[in-house]
N, C-alpha and C. Protein backbone atom coordinates (compact mmCIF):
# COMPACT_ATOMS: atom_id res chain seq x y z
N UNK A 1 8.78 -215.57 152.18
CA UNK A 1 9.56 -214.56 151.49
C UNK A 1 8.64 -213.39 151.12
N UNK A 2 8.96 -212.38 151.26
CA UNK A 2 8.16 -210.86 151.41
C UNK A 2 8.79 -210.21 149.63
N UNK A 3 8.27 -209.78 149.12
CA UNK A 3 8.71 -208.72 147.91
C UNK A 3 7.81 -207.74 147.84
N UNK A 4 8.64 -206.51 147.89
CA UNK A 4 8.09 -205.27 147.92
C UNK A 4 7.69 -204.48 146.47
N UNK A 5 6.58 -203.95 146.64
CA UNK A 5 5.90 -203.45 145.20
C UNK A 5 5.72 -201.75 145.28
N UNK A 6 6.44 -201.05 144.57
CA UNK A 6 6.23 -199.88 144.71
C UNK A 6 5.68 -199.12 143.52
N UNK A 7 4.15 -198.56 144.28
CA UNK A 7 3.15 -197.93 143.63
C UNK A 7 2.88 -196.23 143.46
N UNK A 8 2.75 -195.99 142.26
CA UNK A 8 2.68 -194.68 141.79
C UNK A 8 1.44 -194.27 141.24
N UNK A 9 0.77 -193.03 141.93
CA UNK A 9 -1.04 -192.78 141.76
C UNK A 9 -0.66 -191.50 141.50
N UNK A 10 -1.10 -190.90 140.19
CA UNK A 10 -1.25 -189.49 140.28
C UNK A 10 -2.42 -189.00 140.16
N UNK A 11 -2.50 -187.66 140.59
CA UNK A 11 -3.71 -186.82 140.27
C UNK A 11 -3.68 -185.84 139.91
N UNK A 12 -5.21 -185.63 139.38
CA UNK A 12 -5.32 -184.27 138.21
C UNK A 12 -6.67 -183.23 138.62
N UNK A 13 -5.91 -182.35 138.94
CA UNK A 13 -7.55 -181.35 139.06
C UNK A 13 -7.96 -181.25 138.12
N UNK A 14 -9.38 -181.49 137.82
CA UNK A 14 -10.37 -180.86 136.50
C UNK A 14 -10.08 -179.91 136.42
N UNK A 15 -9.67 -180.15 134.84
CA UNK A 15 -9.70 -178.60 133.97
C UNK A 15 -11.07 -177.77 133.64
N UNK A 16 -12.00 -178.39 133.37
CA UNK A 16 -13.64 -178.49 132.81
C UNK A 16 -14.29 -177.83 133.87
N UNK A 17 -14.68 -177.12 133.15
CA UNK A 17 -15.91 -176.35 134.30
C UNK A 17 -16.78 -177.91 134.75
N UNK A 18 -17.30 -178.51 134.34
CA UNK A 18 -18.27 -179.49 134.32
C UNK A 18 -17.95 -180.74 134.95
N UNK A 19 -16.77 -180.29 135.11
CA UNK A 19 -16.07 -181.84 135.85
C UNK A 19 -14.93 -181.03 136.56
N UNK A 20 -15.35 -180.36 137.39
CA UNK A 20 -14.32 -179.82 138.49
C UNK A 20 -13.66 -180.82 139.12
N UNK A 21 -13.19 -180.30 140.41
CA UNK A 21 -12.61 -181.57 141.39
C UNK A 21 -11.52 -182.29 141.16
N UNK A 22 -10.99 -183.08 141.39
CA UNK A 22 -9.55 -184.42 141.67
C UNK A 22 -10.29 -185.02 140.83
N UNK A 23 -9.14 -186.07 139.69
CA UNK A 23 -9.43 -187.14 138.69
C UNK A 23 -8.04 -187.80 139.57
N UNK A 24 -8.60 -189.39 139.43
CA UNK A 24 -7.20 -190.05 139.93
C UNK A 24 -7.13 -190.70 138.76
N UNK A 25 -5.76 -190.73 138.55
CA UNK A 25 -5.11 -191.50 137.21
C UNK A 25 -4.94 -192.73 137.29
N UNK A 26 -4.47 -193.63 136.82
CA UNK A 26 -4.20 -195.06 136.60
C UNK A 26 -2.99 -195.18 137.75
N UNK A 27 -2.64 -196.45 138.30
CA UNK A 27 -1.72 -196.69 139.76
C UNK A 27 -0.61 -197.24 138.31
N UNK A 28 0.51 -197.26 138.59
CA UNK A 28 1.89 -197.92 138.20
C UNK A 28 2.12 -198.44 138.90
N UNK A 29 2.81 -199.64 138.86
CA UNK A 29 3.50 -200.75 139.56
C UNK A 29 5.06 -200.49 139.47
N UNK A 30 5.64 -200.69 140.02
CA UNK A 30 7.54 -201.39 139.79
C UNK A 30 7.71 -202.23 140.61
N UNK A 31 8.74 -202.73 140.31
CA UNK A 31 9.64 -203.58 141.23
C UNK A 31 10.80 -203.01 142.10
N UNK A 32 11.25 -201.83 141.63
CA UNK A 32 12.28 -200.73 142.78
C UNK A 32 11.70 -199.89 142.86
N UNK A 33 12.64 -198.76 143.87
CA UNK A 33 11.80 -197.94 144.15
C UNK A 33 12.47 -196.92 143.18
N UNK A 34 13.47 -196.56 142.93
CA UNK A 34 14.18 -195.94 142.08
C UNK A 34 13.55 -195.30 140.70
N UNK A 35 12.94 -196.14 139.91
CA UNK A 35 12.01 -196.45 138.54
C UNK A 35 10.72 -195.58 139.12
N UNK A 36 10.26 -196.25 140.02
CA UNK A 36 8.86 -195.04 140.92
C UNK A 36 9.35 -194.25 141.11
N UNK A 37 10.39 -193.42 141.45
CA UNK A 37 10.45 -192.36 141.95
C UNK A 37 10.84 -191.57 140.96
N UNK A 38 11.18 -192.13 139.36
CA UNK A 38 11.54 -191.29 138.48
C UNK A 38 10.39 -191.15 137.80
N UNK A 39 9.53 -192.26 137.82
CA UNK A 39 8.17 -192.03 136.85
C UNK A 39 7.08 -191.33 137.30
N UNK A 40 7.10 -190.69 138.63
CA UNK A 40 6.47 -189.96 139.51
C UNK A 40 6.87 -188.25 138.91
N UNK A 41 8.05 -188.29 139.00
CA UNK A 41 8.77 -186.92 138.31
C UNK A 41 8.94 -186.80 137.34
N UNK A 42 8.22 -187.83 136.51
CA UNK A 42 7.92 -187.55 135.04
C UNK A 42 6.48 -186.69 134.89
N UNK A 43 5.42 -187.24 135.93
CA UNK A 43 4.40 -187.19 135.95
C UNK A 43 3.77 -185.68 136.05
N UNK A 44 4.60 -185.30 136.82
CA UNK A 44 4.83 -184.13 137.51
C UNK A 44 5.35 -182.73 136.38
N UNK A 45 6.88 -183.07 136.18
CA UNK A 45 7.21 -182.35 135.11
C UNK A 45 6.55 -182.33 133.66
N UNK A 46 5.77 -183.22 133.27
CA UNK A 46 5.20 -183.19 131.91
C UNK A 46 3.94 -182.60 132.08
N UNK A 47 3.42 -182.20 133.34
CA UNK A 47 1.85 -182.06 133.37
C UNK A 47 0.88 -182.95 133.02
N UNK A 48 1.17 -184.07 133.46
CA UNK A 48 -0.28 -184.66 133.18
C UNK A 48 -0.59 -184.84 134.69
N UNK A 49 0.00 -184.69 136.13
CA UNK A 49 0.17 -185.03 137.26
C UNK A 49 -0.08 -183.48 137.62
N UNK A 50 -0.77 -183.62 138.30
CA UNK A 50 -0.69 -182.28 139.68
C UNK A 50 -0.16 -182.54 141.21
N UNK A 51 -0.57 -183.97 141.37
CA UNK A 51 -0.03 -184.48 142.24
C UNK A 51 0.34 -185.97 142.33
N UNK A 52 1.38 -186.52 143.32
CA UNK A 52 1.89 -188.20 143.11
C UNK A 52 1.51 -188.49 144.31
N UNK A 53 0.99 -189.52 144.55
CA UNK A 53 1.44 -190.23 145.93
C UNK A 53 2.26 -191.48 145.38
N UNK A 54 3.64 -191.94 146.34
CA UNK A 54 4.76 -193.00 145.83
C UNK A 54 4.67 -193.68 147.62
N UNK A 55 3.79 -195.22 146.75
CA UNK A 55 3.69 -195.94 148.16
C UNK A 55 4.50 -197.41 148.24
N UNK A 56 5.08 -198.04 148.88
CA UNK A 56 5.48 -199.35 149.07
C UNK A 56 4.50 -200.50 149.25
N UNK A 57 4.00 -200.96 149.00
CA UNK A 57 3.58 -202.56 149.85
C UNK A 57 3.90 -203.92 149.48
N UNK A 58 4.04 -204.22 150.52
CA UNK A 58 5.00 -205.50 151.09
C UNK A 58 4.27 -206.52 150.99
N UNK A 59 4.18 -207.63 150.23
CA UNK A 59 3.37 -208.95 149.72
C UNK A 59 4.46 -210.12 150.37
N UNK A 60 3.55 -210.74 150.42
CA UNK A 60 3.90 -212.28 150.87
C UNK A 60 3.97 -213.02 150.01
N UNK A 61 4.44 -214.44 150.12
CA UNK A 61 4.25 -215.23 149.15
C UNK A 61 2.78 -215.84 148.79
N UNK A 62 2.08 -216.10 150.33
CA UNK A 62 0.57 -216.29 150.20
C UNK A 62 -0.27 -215.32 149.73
N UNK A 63 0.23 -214.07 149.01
CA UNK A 63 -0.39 -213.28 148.67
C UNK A 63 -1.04 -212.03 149.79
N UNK A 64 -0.35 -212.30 150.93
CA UNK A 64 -1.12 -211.58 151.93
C UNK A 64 -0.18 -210.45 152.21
N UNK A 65 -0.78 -209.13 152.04
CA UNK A 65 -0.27 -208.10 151.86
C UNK A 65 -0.33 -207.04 153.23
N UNK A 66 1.31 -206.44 153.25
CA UNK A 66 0.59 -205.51 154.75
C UNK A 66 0.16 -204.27 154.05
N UNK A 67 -0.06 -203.41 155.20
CA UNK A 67 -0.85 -202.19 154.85
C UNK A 67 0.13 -201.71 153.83
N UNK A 68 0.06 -200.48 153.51
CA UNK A 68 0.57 -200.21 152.01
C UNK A 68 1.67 -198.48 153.08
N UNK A 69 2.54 -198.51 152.35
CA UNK A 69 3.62 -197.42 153.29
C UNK A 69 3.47 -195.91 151.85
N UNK A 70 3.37 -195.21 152.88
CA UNK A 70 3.34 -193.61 152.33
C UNK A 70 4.58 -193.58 151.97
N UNK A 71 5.31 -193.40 151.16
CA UNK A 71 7.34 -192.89 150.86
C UNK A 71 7.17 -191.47 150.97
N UNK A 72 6.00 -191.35 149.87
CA UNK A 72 6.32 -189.54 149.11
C UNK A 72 5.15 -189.01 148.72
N UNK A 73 4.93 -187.69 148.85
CA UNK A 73 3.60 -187.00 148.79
C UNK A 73 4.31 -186.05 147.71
N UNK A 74 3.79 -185.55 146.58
CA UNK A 74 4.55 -184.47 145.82
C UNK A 74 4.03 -184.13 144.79
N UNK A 75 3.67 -183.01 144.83
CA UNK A 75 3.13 -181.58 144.64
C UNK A 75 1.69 -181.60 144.92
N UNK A 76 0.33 -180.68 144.26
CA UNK A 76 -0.75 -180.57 144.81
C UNK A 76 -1.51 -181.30 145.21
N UNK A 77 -2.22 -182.24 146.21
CA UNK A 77 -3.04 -183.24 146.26
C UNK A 77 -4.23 -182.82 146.59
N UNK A 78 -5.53 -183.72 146.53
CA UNK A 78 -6.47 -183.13 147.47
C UNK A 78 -6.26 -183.41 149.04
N UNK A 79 -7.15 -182.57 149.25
CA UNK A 79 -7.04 -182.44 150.78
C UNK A 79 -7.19 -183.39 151.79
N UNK A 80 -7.48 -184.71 151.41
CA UNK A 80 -7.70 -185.69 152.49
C UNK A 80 -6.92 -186.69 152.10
N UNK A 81 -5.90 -185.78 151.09
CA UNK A 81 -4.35 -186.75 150.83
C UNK A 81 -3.37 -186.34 151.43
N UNK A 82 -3.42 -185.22 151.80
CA UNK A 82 -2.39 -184.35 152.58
C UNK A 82 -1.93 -184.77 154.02
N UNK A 83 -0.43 -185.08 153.96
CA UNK A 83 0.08 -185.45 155.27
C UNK A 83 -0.52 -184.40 156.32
């Protein structure tokens, strides 16, 4: 039996002169995708997010996981996040 886990990563460009660059935030978990896709557009609209990536992956019962699925890319990412 397979159950699907859908994961939410945002990111933040440094504000700080001193710490320029992409900060990645803490990953969220759910169990639908629905809940991810609203807590992504929370992320977004409140500003603490500059950018989301909203991914799927598909677990086994043995714990053996496939590769992890892109859903949604949305708003600024860095550049070697970019579809």
């Amino acid at each position: 039996m397979k159950a699907a886990l859908y994961v939410v990563i945002g990111f933040a460009r440094g504000r700080e002169r001193r710490r320029g660059g992409w900060h990645r935030l803490a990953e969220r978990g759910f169990a639908a995708r629905r809940p991810a896709e609203e807590h992504a557009a929370r992320l977004l609209a409140r500003g603490r997010a500059d950018g989301v990536v909203l991914a799927r992956q598909d677990l086994a019962a043995d714990m053996d996981a496939d590769e992890p699925v892109i859903l949604a890319r949305l708003g600024e990412l860095p550049a070697e996040l970019e579809g």
